[in-house]
PDB file of N, CA and C in Angstrom:
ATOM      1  N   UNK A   1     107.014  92.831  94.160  1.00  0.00           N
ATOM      2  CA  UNK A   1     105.649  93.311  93.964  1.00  0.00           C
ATOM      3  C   UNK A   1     104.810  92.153  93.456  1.00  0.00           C
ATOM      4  N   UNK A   2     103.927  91.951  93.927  1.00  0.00           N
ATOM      5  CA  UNK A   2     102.691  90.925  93.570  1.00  0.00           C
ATOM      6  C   UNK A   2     101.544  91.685  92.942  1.00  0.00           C
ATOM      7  N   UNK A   3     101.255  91.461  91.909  1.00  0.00           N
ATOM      8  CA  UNK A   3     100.178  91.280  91.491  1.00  0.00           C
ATOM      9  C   UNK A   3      99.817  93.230  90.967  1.00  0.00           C
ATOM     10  N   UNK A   4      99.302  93.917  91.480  1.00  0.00           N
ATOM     11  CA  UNK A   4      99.308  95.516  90.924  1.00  0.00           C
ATOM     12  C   UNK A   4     100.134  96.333  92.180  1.00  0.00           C
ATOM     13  N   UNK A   5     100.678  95.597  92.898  1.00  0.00           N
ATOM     14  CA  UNK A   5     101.332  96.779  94.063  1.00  0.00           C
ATOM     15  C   UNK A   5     100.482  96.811  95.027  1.00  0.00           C
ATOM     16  N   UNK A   6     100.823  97.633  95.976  1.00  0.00           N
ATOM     17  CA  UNK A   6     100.287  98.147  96.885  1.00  0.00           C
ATOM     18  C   UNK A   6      99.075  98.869  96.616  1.00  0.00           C
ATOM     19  N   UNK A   7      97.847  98.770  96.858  1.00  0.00           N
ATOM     20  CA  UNK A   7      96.549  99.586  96.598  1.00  0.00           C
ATOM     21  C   UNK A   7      95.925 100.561  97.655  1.00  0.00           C
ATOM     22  N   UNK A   8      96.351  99.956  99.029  1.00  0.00           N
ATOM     23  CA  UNK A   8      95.452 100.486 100.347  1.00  0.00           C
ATOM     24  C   UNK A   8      96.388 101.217 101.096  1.00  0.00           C
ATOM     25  N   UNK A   9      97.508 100.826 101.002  1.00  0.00           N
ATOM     26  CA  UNK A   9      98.772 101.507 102.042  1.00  0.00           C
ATOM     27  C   UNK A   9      98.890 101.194 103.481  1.00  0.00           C
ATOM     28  N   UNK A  10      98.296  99.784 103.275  1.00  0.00           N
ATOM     29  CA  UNK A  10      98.131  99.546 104.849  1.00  0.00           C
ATOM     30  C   UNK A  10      99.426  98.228 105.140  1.00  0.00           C
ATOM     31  N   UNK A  11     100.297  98.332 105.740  1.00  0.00           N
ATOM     32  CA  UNK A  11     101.694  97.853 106.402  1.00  0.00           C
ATOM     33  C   UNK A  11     101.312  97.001 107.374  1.00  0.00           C
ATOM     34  N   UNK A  12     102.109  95.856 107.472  1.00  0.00           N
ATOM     35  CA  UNK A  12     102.291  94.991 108.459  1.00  0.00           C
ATOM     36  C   UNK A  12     103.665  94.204 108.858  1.00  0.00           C
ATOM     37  N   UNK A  13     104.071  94.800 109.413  1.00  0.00           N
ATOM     38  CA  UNK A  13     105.818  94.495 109.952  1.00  0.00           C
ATOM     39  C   UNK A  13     105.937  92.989 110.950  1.00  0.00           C
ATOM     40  N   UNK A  14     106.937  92.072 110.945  1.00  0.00           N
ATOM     41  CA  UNK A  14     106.845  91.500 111.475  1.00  0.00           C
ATOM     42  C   UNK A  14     108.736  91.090 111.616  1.00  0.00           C
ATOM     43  N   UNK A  15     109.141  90.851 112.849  1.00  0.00           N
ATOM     44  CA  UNK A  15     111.047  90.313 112.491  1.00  0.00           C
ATOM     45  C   UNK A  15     111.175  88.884 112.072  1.00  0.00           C
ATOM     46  N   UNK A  16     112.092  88.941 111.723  1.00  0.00           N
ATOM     47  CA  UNK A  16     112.666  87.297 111.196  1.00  0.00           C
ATOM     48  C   UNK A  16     114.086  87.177 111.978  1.00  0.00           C
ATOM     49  N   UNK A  17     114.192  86.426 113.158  1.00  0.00           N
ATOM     50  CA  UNK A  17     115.752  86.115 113.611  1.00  0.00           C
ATOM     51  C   UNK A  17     115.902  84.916 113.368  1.00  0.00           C
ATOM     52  N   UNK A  18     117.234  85.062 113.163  1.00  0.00           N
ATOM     53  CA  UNK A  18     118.156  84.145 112.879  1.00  0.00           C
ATOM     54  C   UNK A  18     119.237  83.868 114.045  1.00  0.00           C
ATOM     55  N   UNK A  19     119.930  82.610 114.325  1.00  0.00           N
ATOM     56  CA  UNK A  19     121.386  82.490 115.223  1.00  0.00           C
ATOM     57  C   UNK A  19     122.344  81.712 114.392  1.00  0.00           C
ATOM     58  N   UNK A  20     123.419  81.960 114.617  1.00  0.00           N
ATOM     59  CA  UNK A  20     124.382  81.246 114.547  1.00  0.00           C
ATOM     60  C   UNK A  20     124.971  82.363 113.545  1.00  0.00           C
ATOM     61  N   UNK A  21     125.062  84.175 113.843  1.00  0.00           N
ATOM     62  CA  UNK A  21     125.982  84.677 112.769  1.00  0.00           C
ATOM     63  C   UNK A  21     124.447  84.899 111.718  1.00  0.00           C
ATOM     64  N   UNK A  22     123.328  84.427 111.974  1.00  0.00           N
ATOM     65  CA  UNK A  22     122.338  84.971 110.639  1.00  0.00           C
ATOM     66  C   UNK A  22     122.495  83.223 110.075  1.00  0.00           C
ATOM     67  N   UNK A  23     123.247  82.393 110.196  1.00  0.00           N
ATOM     68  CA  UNK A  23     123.361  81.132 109.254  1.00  0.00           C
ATOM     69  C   UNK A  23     121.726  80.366 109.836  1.00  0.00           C
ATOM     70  N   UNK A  24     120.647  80.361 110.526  1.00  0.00           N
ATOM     71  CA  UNK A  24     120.114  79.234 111.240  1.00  0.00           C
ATOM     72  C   UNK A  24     118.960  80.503 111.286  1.00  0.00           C
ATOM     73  N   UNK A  25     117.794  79.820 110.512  1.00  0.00           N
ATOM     74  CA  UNK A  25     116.413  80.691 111.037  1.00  0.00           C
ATOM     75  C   UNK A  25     115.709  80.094 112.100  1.00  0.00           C
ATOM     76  N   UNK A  26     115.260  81.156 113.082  1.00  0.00           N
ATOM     77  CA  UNK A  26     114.485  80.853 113.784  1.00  0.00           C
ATOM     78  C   UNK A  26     112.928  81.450 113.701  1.00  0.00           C
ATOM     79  N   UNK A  27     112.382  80.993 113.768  1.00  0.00           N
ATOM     80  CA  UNK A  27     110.988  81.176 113.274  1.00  0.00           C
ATOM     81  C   UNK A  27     110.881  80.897 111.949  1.00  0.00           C
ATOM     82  N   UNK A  28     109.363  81.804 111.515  1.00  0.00           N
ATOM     83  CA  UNK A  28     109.402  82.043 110.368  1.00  0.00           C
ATOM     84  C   UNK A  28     108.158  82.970 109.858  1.00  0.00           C
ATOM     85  N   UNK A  29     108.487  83.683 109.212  1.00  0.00           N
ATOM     86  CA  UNK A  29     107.740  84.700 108.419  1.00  0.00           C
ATOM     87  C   UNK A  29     106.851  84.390 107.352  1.00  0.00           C
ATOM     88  N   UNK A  30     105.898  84.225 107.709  1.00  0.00           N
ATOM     89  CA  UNK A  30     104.360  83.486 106.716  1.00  0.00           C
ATOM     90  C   UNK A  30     104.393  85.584 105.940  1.00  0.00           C
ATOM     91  N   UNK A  31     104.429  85.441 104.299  1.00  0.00           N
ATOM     92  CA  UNK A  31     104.192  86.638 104.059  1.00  0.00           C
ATOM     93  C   UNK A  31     102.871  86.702 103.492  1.00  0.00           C
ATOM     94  N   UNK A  32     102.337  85.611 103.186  1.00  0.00           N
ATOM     95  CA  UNK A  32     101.673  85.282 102.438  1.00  0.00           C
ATOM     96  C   UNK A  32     100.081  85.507 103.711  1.00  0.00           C
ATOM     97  N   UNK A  33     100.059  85.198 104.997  1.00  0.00           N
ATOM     98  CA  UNK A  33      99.571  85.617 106.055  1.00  0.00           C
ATOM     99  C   UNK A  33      99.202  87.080 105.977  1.00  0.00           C
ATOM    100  N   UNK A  34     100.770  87.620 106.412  1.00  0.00           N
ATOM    101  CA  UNK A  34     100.974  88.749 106.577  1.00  0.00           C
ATOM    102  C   UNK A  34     100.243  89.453 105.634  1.00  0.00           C
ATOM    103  N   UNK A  35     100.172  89.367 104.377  1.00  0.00           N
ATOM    104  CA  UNK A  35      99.029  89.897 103.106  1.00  0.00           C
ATOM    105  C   UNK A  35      97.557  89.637 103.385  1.00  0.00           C
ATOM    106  N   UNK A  36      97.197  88.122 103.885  1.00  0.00           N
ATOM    107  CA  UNK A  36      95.838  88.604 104.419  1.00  0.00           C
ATOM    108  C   UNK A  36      95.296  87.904 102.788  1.00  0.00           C
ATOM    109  N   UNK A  37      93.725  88.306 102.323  1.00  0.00           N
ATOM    110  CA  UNK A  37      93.290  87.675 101.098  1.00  0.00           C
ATOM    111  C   UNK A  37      93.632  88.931 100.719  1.00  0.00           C
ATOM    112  N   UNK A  38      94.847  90.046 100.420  1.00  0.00           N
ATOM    113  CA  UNK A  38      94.815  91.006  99.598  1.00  0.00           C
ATOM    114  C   UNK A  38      95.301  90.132  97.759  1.00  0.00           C
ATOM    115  N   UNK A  39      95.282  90.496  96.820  1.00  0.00           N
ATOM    116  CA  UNK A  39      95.675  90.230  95.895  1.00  0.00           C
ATOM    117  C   UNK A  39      96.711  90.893  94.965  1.00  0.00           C
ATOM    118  N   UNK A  40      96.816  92.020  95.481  1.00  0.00           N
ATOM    119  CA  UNK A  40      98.028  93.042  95.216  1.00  0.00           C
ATOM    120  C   UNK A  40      98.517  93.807  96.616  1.00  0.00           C
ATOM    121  N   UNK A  41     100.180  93.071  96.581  1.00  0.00           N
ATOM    122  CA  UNK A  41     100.339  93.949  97.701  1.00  0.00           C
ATOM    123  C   UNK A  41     102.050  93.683  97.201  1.00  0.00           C
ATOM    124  N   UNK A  42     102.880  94.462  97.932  1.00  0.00           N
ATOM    125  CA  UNK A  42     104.409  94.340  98.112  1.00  0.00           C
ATOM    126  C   UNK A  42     104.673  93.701  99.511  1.00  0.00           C
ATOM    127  N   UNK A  43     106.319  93.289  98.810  1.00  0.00           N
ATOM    128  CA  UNK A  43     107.001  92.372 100.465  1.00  0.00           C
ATOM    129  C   UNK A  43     108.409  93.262  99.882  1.00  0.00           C
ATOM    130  N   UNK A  44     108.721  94.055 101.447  1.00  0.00           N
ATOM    131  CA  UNK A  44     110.112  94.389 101.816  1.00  0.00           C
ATOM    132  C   UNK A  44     110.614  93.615 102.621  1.00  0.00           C
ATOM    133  N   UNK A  45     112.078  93.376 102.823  1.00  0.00           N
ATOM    134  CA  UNK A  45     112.614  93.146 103.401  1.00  0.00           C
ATOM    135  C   UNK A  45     114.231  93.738 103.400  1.00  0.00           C
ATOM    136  N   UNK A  46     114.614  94.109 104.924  1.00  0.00           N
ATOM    137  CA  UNK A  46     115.804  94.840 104.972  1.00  0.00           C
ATOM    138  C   UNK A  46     115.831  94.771 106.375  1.00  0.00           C
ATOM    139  N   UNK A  47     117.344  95.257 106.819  1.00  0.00           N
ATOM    140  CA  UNK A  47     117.805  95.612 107.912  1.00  0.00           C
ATOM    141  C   UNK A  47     117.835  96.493 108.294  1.00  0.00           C
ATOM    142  N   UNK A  48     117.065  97.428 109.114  1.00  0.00           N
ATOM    143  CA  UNK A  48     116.931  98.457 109.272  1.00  0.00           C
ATOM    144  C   UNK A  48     118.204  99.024 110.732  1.00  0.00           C
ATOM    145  N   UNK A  49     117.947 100.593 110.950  1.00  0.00           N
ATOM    146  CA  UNK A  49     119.259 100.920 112.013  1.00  0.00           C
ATOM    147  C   UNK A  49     118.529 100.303 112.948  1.00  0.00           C
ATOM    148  N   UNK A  50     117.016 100.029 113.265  1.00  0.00           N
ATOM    149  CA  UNK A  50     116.470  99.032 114.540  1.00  0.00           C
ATOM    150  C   UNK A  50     117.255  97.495 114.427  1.00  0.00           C
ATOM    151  N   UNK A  51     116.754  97.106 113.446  1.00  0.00           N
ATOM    152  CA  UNK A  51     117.781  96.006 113.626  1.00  0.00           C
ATOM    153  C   UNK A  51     119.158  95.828 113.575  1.00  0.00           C
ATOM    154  N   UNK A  52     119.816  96.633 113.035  1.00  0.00           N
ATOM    155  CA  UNK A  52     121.351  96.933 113.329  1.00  0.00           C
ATOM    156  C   UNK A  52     121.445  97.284 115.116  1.00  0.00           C
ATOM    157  N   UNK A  53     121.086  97.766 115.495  1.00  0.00           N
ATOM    158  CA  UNK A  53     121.243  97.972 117.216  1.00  0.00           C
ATOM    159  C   UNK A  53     120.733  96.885 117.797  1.00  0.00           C
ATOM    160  N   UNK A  54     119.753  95.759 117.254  1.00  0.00           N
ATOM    161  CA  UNK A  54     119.528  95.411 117.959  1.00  0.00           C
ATOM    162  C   UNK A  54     120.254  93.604 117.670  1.00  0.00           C
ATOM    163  N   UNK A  55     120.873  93.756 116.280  1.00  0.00           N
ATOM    164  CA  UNK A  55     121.849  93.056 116.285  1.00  0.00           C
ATOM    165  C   UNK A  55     123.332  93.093 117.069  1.00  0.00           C
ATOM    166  N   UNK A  56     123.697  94.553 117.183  1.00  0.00           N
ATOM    167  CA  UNK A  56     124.846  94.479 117.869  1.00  0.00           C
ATOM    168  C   UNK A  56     124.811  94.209 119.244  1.00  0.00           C
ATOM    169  N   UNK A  57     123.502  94.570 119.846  1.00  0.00           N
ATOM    170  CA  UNK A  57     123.024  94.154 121.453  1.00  0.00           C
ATOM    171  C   UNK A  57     122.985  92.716 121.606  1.00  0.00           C
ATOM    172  N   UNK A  58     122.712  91.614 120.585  1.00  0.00           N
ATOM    173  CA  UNK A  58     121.754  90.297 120.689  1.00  0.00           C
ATOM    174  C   UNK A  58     123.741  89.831 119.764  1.00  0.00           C
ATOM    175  N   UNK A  59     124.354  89.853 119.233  1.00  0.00           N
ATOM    176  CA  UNK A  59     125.819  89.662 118.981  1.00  0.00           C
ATOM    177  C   UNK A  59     126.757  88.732 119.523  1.00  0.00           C
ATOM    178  N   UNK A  60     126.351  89.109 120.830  1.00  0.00           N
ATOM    179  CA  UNK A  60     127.197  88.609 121.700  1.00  0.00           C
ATOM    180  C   UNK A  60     126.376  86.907 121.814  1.00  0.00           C
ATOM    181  N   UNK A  61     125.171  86.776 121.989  1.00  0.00           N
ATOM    182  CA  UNK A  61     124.513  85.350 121.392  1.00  0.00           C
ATOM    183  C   UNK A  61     124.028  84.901 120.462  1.00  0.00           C
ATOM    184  N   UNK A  62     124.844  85.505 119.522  1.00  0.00           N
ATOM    185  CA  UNK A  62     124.527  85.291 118.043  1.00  0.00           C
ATOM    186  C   UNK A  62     122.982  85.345 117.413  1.00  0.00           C
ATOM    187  N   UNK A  63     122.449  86.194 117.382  1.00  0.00           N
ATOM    188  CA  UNK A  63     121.327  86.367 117.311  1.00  0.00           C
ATOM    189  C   UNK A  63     121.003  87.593 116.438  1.00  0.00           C
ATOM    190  N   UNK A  64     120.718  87.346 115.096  1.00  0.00           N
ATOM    191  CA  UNK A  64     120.612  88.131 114.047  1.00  0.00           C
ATOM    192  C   UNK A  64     118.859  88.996 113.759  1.00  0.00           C
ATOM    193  N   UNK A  65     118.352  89.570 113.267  1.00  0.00           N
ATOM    194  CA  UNK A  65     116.993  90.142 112.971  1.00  0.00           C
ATOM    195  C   UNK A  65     117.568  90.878 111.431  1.00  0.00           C
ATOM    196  N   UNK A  66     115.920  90.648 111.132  1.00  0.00           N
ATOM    197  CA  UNK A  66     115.658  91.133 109.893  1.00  0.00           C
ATOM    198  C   UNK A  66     114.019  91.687 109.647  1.00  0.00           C
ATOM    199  N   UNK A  67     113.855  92.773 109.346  1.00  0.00           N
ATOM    200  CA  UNK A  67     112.538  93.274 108.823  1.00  0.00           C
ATOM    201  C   UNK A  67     111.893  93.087 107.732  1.00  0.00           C
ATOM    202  N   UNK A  68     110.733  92.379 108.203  1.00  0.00           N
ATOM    203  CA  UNK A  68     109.974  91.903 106.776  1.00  0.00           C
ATOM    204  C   UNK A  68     108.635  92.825 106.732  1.00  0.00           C
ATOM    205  N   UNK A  69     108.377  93.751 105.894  1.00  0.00           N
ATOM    206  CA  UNK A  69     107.144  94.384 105.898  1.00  0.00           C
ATOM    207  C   UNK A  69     106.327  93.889 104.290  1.00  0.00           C
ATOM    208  N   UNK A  70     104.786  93.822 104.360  1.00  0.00           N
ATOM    209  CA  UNK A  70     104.185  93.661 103.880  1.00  0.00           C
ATOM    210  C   UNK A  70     103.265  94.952 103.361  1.00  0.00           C
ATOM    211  N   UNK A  71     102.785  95.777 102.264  1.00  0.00           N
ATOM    212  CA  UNK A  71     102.366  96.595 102.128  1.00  0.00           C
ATOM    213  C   UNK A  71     101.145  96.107 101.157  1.00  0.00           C
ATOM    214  N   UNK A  72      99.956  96.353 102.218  1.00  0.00           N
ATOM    215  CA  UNK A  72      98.702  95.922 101.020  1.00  0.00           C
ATOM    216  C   UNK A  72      97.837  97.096 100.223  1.00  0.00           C
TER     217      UNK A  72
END
């Protein structure tokens, strides 16, 4: 949580993959973007059952995901 929390309830999701097993990021997740000039907002991050399926599909080329949501 940054700053007083979440105030507006407005979400912005974005993935973060990784290869090599999750060891090697590819891309990258600006959260600080993703917030926008809010001054209170939250950052989740988790694996959701979307990314669990869509890890076991992407597996076979090592190709990991992760959900990063932003709540302003």
């Amino acid at each position: 949580i940054v700053g007083n929390g979440p105030q507006t309830g407005i979400k912005v999701e974005r993935k973060q993959w990784y290869a090599l097993w999750g060891l090697v990021p590819v891309g990258f997740v600006d959260t600080k973007e993703l917030a926008g000039d809010a001054k209170d907002y939250e950052i989740y991050t988790r694996q959701n059952a979307g990314d669990f399926f869509l890890n076991l599909l992407t597996g076979i080329v090592t190709f990991q995901s992760r959900t990063v949501t932003v709540t302003k």
